[in-house]
Structure formats: C-alpha cells, structure tokens
Protein backbone atom coordinates (compact mmCIF):
# COMPACT_ATOMS: atom_id res chain seq x y z
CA UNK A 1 0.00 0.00 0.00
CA UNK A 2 1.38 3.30 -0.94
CA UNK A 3 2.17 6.20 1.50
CA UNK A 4 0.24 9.08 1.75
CA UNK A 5 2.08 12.21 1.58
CA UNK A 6 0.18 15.99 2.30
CA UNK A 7 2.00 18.95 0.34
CA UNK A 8 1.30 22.46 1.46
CA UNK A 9 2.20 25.22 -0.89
CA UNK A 10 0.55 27.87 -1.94
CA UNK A 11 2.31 28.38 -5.29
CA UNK A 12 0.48 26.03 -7.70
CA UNK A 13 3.36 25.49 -9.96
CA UNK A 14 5.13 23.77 -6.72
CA UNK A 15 2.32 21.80 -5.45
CA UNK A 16 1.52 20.64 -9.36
CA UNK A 17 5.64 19.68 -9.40
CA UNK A 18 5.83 18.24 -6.05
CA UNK A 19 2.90 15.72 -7.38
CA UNK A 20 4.71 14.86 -10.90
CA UNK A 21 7.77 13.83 -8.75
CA UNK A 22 6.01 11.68 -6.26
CA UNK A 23 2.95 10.51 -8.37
CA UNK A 24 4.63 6.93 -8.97
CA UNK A 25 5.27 6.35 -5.77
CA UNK A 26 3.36 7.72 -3.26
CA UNK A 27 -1.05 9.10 -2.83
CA UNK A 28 -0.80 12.52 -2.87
CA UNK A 29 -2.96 14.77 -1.28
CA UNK A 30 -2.27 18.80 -1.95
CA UNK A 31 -3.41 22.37 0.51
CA UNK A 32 -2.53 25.53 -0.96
CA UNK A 33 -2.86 27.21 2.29
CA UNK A 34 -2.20 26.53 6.44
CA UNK A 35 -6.18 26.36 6.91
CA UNK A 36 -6.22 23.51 4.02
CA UNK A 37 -3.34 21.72 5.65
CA UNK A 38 -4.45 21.42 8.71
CA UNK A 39 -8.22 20.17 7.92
CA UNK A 40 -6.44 17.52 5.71
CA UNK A 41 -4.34 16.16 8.93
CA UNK A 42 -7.63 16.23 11.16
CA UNK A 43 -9.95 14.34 8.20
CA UNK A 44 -6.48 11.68 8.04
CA UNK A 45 -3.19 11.96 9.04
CA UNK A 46 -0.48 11.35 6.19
CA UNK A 47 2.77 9.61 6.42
CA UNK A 48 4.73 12.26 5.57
CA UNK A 49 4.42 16.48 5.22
CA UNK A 50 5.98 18.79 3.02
CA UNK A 51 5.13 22.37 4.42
CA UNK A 52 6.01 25.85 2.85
CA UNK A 53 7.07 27.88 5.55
CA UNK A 54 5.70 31.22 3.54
CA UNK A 55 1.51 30.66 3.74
CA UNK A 56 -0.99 33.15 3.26
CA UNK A 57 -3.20 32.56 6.27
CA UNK A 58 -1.76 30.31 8.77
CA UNK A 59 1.87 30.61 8.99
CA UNK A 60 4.17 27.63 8.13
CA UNK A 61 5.47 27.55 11.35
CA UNK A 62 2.29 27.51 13.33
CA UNK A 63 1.27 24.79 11.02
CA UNK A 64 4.19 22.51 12.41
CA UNK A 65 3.27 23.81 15.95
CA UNK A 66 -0.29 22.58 15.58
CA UNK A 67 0.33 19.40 13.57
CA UNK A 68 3.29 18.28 16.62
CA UNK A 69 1.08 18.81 19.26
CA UNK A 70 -1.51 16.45 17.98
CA UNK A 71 0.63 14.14 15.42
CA UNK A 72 3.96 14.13 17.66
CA UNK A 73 5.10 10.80 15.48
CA UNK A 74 4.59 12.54 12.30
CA UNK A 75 7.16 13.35 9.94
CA UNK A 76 7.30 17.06 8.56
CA UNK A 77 9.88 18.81 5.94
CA UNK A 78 10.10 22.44 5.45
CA UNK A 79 10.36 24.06 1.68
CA UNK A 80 11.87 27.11 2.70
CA UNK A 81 12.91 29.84 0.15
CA UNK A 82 17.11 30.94 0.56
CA UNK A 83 15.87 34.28 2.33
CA UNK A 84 14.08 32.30 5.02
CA UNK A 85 16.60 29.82 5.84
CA UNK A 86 16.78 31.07 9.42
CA UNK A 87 12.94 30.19 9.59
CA UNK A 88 13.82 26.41 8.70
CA UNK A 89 16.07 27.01 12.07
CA UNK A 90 12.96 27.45 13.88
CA UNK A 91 11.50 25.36 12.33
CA UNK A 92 13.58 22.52 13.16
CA UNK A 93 13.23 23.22 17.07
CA UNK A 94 9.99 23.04 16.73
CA UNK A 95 10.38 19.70 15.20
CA UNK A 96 10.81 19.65 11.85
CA UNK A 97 12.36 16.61 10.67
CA UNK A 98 14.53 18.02 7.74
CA UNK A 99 14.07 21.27 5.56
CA UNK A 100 14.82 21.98 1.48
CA UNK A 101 15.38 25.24 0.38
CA UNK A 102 13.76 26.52 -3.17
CA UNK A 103 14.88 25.79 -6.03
CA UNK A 104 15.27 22.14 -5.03
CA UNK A 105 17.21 19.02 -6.63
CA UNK A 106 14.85 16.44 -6.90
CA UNK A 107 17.35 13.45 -6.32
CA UNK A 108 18.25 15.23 -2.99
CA UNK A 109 14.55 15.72 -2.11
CA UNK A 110 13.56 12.21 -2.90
CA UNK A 111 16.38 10.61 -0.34
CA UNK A 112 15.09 13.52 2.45
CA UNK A 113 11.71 12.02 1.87
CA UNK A 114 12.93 8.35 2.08
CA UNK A 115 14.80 9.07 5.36
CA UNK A 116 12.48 10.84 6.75
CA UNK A 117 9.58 8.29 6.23
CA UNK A 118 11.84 5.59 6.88
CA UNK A 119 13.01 6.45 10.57
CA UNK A 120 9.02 6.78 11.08
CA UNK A 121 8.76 3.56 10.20
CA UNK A 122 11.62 2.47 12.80
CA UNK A 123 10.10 4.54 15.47
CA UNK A 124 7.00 2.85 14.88
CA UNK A 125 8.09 -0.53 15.61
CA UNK A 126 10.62 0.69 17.82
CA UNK A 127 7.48 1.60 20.04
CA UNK A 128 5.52 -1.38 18.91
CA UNK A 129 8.08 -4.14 20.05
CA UNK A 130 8.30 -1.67 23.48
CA UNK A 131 4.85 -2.31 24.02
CA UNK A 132 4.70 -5.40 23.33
CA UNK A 133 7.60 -6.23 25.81
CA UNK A 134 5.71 -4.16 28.28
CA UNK A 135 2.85 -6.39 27.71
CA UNK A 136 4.47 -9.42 28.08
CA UNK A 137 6.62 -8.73 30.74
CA UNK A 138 4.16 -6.81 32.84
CA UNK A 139 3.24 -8.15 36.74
CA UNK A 140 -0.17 -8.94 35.24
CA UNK A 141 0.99 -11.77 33.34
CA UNK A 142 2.80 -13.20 36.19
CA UNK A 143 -0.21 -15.71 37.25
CA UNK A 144 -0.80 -16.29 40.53
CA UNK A 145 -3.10 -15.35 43.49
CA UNK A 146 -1.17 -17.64 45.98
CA UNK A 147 0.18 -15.94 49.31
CA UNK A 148 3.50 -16.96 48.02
CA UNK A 149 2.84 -15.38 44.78
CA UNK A 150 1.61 -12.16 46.19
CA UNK A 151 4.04 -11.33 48.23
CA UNK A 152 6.39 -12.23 45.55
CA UNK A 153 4.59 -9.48 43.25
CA UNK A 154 4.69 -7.12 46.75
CA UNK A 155 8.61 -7.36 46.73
CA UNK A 156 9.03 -7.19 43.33
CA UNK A 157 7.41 -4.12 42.98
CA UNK A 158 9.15 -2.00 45.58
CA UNK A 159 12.67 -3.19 44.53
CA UNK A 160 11.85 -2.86 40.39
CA UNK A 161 13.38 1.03 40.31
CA UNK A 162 16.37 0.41 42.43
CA UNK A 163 20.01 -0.77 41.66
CA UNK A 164 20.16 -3.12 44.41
CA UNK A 165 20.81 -6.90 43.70
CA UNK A 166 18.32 -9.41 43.34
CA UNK A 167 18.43 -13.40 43.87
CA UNK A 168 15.89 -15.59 42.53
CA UNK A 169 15.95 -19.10 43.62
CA UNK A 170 13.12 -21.84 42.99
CA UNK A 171 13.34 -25.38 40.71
CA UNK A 172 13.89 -25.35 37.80
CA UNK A 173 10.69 -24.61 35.52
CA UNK A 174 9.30 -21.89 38.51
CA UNK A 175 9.88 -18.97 35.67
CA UNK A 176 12.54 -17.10 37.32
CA UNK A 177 13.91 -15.24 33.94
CA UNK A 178 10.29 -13.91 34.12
CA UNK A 179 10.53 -12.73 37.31
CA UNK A 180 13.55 -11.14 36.14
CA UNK A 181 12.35 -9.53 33.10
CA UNK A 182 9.13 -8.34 35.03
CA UNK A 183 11.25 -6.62 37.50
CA UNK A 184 13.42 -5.10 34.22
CA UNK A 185 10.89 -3.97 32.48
CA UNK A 186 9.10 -2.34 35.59
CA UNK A 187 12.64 -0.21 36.37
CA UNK A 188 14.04 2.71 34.97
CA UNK A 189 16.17 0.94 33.10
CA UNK A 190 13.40 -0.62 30.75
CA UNK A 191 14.86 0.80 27.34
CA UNK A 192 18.06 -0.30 28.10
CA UNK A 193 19.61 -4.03 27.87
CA UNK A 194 18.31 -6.91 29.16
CA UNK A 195 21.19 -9.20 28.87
CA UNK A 196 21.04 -13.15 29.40
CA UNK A 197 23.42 -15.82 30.04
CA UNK A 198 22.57 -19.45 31.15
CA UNK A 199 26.16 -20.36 33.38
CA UNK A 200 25.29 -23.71 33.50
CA UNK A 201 25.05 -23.69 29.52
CA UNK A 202 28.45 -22.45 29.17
CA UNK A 203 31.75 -24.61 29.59
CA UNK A 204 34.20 -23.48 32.56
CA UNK A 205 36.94 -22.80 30.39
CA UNK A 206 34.69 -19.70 28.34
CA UNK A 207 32.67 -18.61 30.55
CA UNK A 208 34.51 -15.86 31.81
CA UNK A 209 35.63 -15.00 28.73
CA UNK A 210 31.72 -14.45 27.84
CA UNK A 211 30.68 -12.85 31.05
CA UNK A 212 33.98 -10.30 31.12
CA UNK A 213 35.18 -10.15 27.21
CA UNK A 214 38.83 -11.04 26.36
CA UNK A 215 41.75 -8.74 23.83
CA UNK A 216 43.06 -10.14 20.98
CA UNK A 217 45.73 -12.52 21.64
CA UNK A 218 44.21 -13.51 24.95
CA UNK A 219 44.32 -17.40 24.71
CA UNK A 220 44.95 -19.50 21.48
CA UNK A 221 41.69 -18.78 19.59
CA UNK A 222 41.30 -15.10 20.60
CA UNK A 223 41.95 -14.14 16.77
CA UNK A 224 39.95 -10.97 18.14
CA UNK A 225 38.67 -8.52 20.68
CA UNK A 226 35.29 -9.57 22.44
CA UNK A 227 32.95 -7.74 24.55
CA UNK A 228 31.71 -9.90 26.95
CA UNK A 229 28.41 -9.79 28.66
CA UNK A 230 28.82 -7.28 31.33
CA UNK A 231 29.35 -4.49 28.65
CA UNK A 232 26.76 -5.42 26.86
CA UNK A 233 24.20 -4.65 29.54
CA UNK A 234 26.03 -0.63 30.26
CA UNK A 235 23.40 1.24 31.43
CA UNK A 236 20.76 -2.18 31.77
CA UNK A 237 20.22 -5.16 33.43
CA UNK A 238 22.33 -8.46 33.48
CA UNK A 239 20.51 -11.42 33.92
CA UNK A 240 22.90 -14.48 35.58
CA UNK A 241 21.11 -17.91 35.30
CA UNK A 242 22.36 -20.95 37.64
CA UNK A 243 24.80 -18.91 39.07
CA UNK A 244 25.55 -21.46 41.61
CA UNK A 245 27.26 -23.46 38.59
CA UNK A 246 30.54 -20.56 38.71
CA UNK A 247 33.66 -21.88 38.91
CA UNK A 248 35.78 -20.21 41.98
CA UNK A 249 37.89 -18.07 39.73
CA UNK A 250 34.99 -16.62 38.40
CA UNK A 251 33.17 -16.02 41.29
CA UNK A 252 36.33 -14.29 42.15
CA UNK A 253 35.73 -11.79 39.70
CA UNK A 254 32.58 -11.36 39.98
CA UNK A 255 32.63 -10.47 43.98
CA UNK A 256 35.48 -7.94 42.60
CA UNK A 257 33.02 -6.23 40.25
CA UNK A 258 30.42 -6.30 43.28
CA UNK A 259 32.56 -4.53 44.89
CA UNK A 260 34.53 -2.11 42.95
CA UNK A 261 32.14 -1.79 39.74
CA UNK A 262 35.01 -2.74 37.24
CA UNK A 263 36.62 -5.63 35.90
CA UNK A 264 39.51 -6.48 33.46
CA UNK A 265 38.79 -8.55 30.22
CA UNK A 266 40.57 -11.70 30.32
CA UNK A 267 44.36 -10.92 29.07
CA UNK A 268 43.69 -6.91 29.61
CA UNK A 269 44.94 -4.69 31.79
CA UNK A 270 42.91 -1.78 31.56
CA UNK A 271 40.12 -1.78 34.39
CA UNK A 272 36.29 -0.97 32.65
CA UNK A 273 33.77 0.52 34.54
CA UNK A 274 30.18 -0.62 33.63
CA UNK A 275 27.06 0.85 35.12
CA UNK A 276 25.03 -2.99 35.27
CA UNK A 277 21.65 -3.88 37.58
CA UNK A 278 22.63 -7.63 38.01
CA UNK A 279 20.07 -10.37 38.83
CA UNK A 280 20.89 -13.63 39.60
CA UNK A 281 19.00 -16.86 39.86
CA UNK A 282 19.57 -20.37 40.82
CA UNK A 283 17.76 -24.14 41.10
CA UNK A 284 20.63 -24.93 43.91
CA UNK A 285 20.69 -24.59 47.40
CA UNK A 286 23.20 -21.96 47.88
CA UNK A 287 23.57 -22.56 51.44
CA UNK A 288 24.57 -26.10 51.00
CA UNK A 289 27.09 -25.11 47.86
CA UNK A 290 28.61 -22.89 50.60
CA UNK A 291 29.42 -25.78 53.38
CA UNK A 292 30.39 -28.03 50.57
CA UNK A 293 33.39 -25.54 49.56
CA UNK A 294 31.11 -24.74 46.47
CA UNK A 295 30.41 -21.56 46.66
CA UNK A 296 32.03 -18.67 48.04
CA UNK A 297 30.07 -16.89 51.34
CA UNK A 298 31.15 -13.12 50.75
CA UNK A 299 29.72 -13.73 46.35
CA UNK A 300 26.68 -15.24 48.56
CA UNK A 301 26.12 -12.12 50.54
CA UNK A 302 26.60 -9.64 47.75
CA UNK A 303 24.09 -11.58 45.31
CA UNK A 304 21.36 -11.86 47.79
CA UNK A 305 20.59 -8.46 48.86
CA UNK A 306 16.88 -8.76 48.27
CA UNK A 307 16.23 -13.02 47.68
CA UNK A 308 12.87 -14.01 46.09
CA UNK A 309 11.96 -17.38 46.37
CA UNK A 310 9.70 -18.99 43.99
CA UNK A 311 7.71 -21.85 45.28
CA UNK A 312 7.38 -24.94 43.52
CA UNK A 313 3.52 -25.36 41.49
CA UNK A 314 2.79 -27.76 43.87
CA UNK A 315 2.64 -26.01 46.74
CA UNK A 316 0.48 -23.57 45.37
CA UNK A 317 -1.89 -25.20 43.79
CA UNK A 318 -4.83 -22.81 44.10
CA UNK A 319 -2.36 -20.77 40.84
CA UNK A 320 -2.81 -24.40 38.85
CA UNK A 321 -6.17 -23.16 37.16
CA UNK A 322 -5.22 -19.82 36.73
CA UNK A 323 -2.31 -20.90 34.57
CA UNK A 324 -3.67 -23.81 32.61
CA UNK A 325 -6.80 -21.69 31.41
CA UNK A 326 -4.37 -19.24 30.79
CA UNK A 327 -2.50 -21.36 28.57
CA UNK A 328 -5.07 -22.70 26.95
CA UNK A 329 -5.98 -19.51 26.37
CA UNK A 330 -2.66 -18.13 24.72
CA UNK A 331 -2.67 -21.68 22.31
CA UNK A 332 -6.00 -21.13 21.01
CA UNK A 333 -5.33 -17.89 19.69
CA UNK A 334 -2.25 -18.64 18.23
CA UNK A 335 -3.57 -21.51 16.64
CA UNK A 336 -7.45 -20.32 16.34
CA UNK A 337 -8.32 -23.84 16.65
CA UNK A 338 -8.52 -26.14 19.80
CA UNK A 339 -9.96 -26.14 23.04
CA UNK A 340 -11.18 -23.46 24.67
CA UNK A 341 -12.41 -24.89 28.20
CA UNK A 342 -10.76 -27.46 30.92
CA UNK A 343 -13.93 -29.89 31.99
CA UNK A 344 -14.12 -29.81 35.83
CA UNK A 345 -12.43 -33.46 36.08
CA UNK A 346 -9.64 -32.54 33.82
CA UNK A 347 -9.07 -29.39 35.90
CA UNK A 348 -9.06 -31.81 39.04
CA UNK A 349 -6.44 -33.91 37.73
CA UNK A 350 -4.42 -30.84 36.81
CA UNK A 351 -4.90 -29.47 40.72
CA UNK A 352 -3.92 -33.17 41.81
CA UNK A 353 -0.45 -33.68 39.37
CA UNK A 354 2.87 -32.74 41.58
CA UNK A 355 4.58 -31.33 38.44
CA UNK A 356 8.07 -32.04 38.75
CA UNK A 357 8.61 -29.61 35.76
CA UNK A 358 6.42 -26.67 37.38
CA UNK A 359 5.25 -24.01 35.45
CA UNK A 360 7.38 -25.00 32.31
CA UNK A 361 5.61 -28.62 32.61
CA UNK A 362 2.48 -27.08 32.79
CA UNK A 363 2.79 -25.39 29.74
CA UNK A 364 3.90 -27.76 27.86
CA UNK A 365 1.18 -29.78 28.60
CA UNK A 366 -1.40 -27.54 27.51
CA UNK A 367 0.30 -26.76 24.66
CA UNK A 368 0.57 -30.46 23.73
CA UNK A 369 -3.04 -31.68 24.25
CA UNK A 370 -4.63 -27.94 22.48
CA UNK A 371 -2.42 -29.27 19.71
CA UNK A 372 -4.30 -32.42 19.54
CA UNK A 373 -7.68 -32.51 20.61
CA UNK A 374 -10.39 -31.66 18.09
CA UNK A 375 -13.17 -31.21 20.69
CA UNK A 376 -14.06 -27.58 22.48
CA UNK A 377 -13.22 -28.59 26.24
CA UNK A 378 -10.42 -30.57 27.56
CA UNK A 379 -10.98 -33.63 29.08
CA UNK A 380 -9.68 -36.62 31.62
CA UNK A 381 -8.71 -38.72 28.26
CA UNK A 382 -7.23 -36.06 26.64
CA UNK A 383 -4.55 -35.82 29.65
CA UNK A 384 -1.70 -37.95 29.35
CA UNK A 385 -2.09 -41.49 31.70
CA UNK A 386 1.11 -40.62 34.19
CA UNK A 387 -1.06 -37.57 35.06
CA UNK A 388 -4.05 -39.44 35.64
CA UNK A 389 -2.22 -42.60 37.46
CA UNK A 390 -0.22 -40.15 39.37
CA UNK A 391 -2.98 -38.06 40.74
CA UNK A 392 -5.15 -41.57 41.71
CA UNK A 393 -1.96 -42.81 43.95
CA UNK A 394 -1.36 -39.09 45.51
CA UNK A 395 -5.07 -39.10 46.58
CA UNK A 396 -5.08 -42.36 47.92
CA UNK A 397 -1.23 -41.27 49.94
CA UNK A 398 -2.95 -37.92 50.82
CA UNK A 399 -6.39 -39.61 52.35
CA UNK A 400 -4.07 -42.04 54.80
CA UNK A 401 -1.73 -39.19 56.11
CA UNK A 402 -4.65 -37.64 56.72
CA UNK A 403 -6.28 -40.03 58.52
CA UNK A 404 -9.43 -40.67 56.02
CA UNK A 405 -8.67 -43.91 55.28
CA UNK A 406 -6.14 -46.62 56.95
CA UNK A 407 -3.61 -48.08 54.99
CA UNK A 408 -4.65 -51.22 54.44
CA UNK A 409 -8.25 -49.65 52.92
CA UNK A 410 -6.04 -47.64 50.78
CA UNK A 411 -3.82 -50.41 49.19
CA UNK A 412 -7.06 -52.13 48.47
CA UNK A 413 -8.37 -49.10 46.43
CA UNK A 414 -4.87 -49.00 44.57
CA UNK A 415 -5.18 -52.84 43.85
CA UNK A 416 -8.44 -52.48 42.54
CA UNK A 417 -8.10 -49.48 40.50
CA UNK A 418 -4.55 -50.97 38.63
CA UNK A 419 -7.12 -54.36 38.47
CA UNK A 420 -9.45 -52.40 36.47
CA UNK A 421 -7.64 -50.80 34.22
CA UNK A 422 -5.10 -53.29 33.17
CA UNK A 423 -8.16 -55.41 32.43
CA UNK A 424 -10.11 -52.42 30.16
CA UNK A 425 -6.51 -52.38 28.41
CA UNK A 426 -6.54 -56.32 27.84
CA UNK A 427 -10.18 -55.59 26.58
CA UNK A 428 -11.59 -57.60 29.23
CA UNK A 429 -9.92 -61.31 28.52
CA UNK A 430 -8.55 -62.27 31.79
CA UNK A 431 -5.65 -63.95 30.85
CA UNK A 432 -4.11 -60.59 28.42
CA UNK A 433 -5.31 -59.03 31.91
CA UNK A 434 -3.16 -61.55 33.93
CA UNK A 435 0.29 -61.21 31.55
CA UNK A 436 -0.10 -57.42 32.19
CA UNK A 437 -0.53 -57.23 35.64
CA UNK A 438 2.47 -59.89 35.95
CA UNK A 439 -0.06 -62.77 37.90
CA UNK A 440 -1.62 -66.00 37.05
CA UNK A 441 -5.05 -66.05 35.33
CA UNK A 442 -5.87 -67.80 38.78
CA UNK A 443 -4.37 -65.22 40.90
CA UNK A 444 -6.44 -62.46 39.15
CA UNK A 445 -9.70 -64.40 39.24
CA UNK A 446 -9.48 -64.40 43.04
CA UNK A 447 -9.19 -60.87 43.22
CA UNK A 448 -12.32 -60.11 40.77
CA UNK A 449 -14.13 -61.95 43.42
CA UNK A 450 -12.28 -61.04 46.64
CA UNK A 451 -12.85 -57.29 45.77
CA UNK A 452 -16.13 -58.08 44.11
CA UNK A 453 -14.56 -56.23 40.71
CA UNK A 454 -18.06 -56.77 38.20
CA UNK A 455 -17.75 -55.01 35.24
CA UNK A 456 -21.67 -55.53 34.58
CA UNK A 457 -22.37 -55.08 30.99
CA UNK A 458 -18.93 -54.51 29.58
CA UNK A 459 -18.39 -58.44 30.66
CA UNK A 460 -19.14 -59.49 27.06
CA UNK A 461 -14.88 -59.65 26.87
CA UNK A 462 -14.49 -61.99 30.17
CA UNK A 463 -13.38 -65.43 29.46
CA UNK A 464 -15.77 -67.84 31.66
C-alpha cells in the first residue's frame, strides 16, 4: 500500500511539481494554504508532510506547531525559500524533521523524503516491540493469586526502580527469567539491555571470557577482541542464570566487580567501569554449595541483597487453574483452533499432578493436548495417563496421612483401581489381563471376586 504524503504550498506550480515527482510512488494529497493543511491532517493523518514555511493565512510555522502537538510521530519537511533559511532554524526546534530550500534538486529531495519516512517507520516498531515487551513482561501476566505469589509481586514491585541486587531461587521450571524480566521492564532501566546468560550452559573454560570479554591474543583462539556480557548490559540489566554453577575463579571476579564496579577482560589490563543492575538466579541450594566448599560466602552475601523465592507449582496449587486456562488460552489464539475450556475433572487432575517440571511442565502440557484434541473442552482422556495414574496414587497417599482412610483400605483401592484398568486395556480377557498385571489367570480371578470387581455389561470380553 502506498504512503500518503500531504503537500502544502501555496504556489500552484510547486504543489503541481511536487505531485509529478512523487505521483509513482506515493497518494498525494495537496493544501494551498495553512487552513487547508491542517483540515487535511484532522480528516487523516499522512505519512509524511511537506510544508512551505511562507503561507498566506496560517503561517508555516504555526502549522508545524499545531500538527506536533496532535501528530507528535509525524514526519514534517520544510520548503523554505534561501531568504528564510533562518525560519527552517525554527522550524527545526519546533520539530521539523529536515528542511529543502527553493529551487530544489529532486534526487536530494527524494532521499530527504525516504529518510524521513523511513526512521518513522523504525520509530514505529521501535514503540511497537516496546509495548509489546511491556505487555508481556508486565506483573499482570505473572499468574498467581497464591500468598507466596503475592508477596512475591509485593517485593518485586518495591525493589523494580532500584540498583540493588536481586536473587531468585526456585526449581527449575518456577519462571525465574520472568521474574527477572518483570522486574526489568518495571525499572528505569526498561529501554536499556536486558542481557542473558545461562552459566550452567556455558563450559568453565569460556565462561569468563563471555561474562567479562577477552583482547586479541588472549588465549589461542582469541583471533579478536570480544565484549563480553557485562558491557553489553552498560546502562541495563544483566541477567545471571544458575549462578551457583561458577567456577571459583569466576566467582572471584565477579565479587570484585560487586565490589569495585570494574573488571579487566581476560588478558587486559585496563580496568572498565560498567554501570550494570545484576540479577541472579539459581535451582541450587546456595547454602549447602557454601558448606560443601562450592560456593564462596562473601559472592553469597553480595548476590542476595533482596532473595525471592519462587515456590514450587505444587505447593500452590490454588495458581494451577489460573495458569492452565491461561494457557489454553494463549494456544488457542495462536492456533485459532482447539480447546477453549478445561472440563471440571480434567481441571481436578491438573490441581492433583505434583509437576516435577512446574510451570514450564504445565505449559507444555497444555500446549501439547490444544495441539491435539479436536473437541471444544479438555478432558480426563485427553490428559496424558502418568497424570491421571499419578494423581489416583497421591489421593489415595494424601487420604491415609490424613487419617481418612487406613492403609490397608487404601492399598485395596490402589489394587483395585490398577485391576481395572489393566483389564479395560486387555479388553476384558482375563488372561491378556493376567500377563499385564504380571499374575496367574488364577491369581487375578481371586481378586475379581475377593474385591467383588463386576464389570456388569462390559463383561461381554471376560473369558468364563
């Protein structure tokens, strides 16, 4: 689709030229006076403005006043005559994006135009990506209405604008890069860096080298100068994943940047001052890492100035159906096909699972069975059978610590249910039934009747 362009002149010969030049390439929309101009901005606002200075009505400059304060995004060139040169001045502190003085070369006015309309274009997605970073980063799309979660979003939110140093611990699959792009994107510092680096991804023998940078000449392969990871962020936010996974000389240097604000790259000997928020998070016990010689106590104390803790999903499992609907949620309109709902027995299987994964299990999950069901709500078949055998046996564990049910009662339940199912899986004939379960055909037969198993009408499979 072309670009619209609005050119304000009130000599006709220009405005007539002006649309012989452009007419190929761009909709062109003409006002031979200020009054003109402006009515054409209001009614729709072109992509790009070429505005005499010299008007009969409404000066050029109060033009560009007007059209700023309500298009601030919108590109505008001055035509200014040689005589009025110091008006194209003013002009450009009022905001003019370029000016071309009378009589013009068209080659030079065609590039002006293409520059001009082509840093809009940046801007524009510039901001768009912004927001959309905003949006997905925001505390609002951090689920959770747990305690745990809520005071979480409570410290989060007070420490966001500060420089002060931030640990996130939790397993792995809690979301603690989100945590630590949430409190990023919250901070001053949101149109600045956000720089990443997994430690556990990286081998020991680069990964200072990639946190610090090294000169030319450093080590055998060093064929040039690299900035490392720390420069990278100047001015932003440096993100340190599994930092419990350092090796000592590294932690080294990084307590001596802590402290100091500087560090050397690896074979230099000049000292570089960075200004860096750091954030660090980790699936280890830290405390342990320290008695075992791991990791060093002062690094410890210096990384966990304000510690967040992220709880495992399953002890908050009240956030379980707040995230899966969310999920399904996001999949469906990605894919605009899929579920839409979670049936009130899926959901309780959901609530039941432990998720060793966490969130990042979660996810997945939903992701997997939007993929493949074809129906509008999710239900118990459609989850995957370790979620549904898992969640049977946690009940049954739950009910006897609890005192619901004794023991003995509860390994009776579990014997009956596996009885059941292996023999819907073996279609009913007892002996496929018997292989499966790992017993005689005579073993299982006494169960049927000792835990008076009758599978009424769906007995048409039974061997006699």
């Amino acid at each position: 689709m072309k670009k619209n362009l609005l050119v304000v002149d009130d000599e006709a010969g220009i405005r007539e030229s002006l649309k012989w030049i452009f007419r190929d390439t761009y909709d062109i929309v003409l006002a031979k006076d200020g009054r003109q101009a402006l009515e054409a901005v209001d009614k729709k606002p072109p992509d790009l403005i070429l505005l005499d200075i010299l008007l009969p009505d409404v000066n050029g400059l109060e033009v560009l006043r007007r059209v700023k304060e309500g298009h601030r995004g919108l590109p505008v060139i001055m035509i200014t005559a040689t005589k009025t040169v110091r008006n194209a001045v003013e002009a450009m502190k009022l905001g003019a994006d370029d000016y071309i003085v009378k009589p013009f070369d068209l080659e030079e006015l065609r590039i002006i135009v293409r520059k001009a309309l082509s840093t809009r274009d940046l801007t524009k997605e510039l901001e768009l990506l912004r927001s959309q970073v905003n949006r997905t980063y925001g505390f609002e799309h951090i689920i959770g209405k747990s305690k745990e979660m809520l005071e979480i979003f409570r410290v989060i939110r007070q420490v966001a604008d500060s420089r002060t140093t931030i640990l996130v611990t939790g397993e792995s699959g809690t979301g603690k890069e989100l945590i630590a792009r949430a409190i990023h994107y919250h901070s001053s510092r949101k149109n600045r860096p956000f720089v990443t680096i997994n430690c556990a991804a990286i081998p020991e023998t680069l990964i200072e080298s990639e946190l610090f940078g090294h000169e030319r000449g450093a080590f055998t392969s060093a064929y040039e100068k690299k900035i490392g990871r720390f420069e990278l962020a100047h001015t932003g936010s440096l993100f340190l994943d599994e930092i419990g996974e350092l090796s000592p000389p590294t932690q080294a240097k990084m307590l001596r940047f802590l402290e100091e604000k500087e560090f050397t790259r690896v074979g230099g000997a000049k000292n570089i001052k960075v200004d860096v928020r750091l954030i660090a998070a980790t699936n280890k016990n830290l405390d342990e890492s320290i008695k075992n010689g791991d990791f060093r106590e002062d690094l410890y104390y210096r990384i966990n100035v304000v510690p967040v803790h992220i709880p495992p999903l399953r002890d908050r499992k009240e956030d379980i159906p707040l995230l899966a609907n969310h999920f399904v949620s996001v999949f469906f309109e990605e894919n605009q096909k899929g579920p839409r709902t979670i049936s009130k027995e899926a959901m309780g299987l959901l609530v039941g699972y432990e998720w060793p994964g966490n969130v990042r299990e979660l996810e997945n999950l939903m992701e997997r069975v939007t993929a493949l069901s074809t129906a509008d709500t999710i239900t118990p078949d459609d989850l995957p059978v370790n979620v549904r055998e898992s969640v049977r046996v946690n009940r049954l564990k739950d009910a006897v610590l609890g005192g619901e049910i004794s023991l003995t009662k509860a390994v009776e339940e579990f014997e009956r249910d596996v009885i059941v199912d292996g023999m819907r899986r073996a279609r009913y004939v007892q002996s496929k039934a018997a292989i499966r379960l790992g017993i005689s055909r005579r073993i299982l037969k006494y169960k049927l009747d000792k835990l008076k198993i009758d599978f009424g009408h769906d007995r048409s499979g039974i061997e006699p």
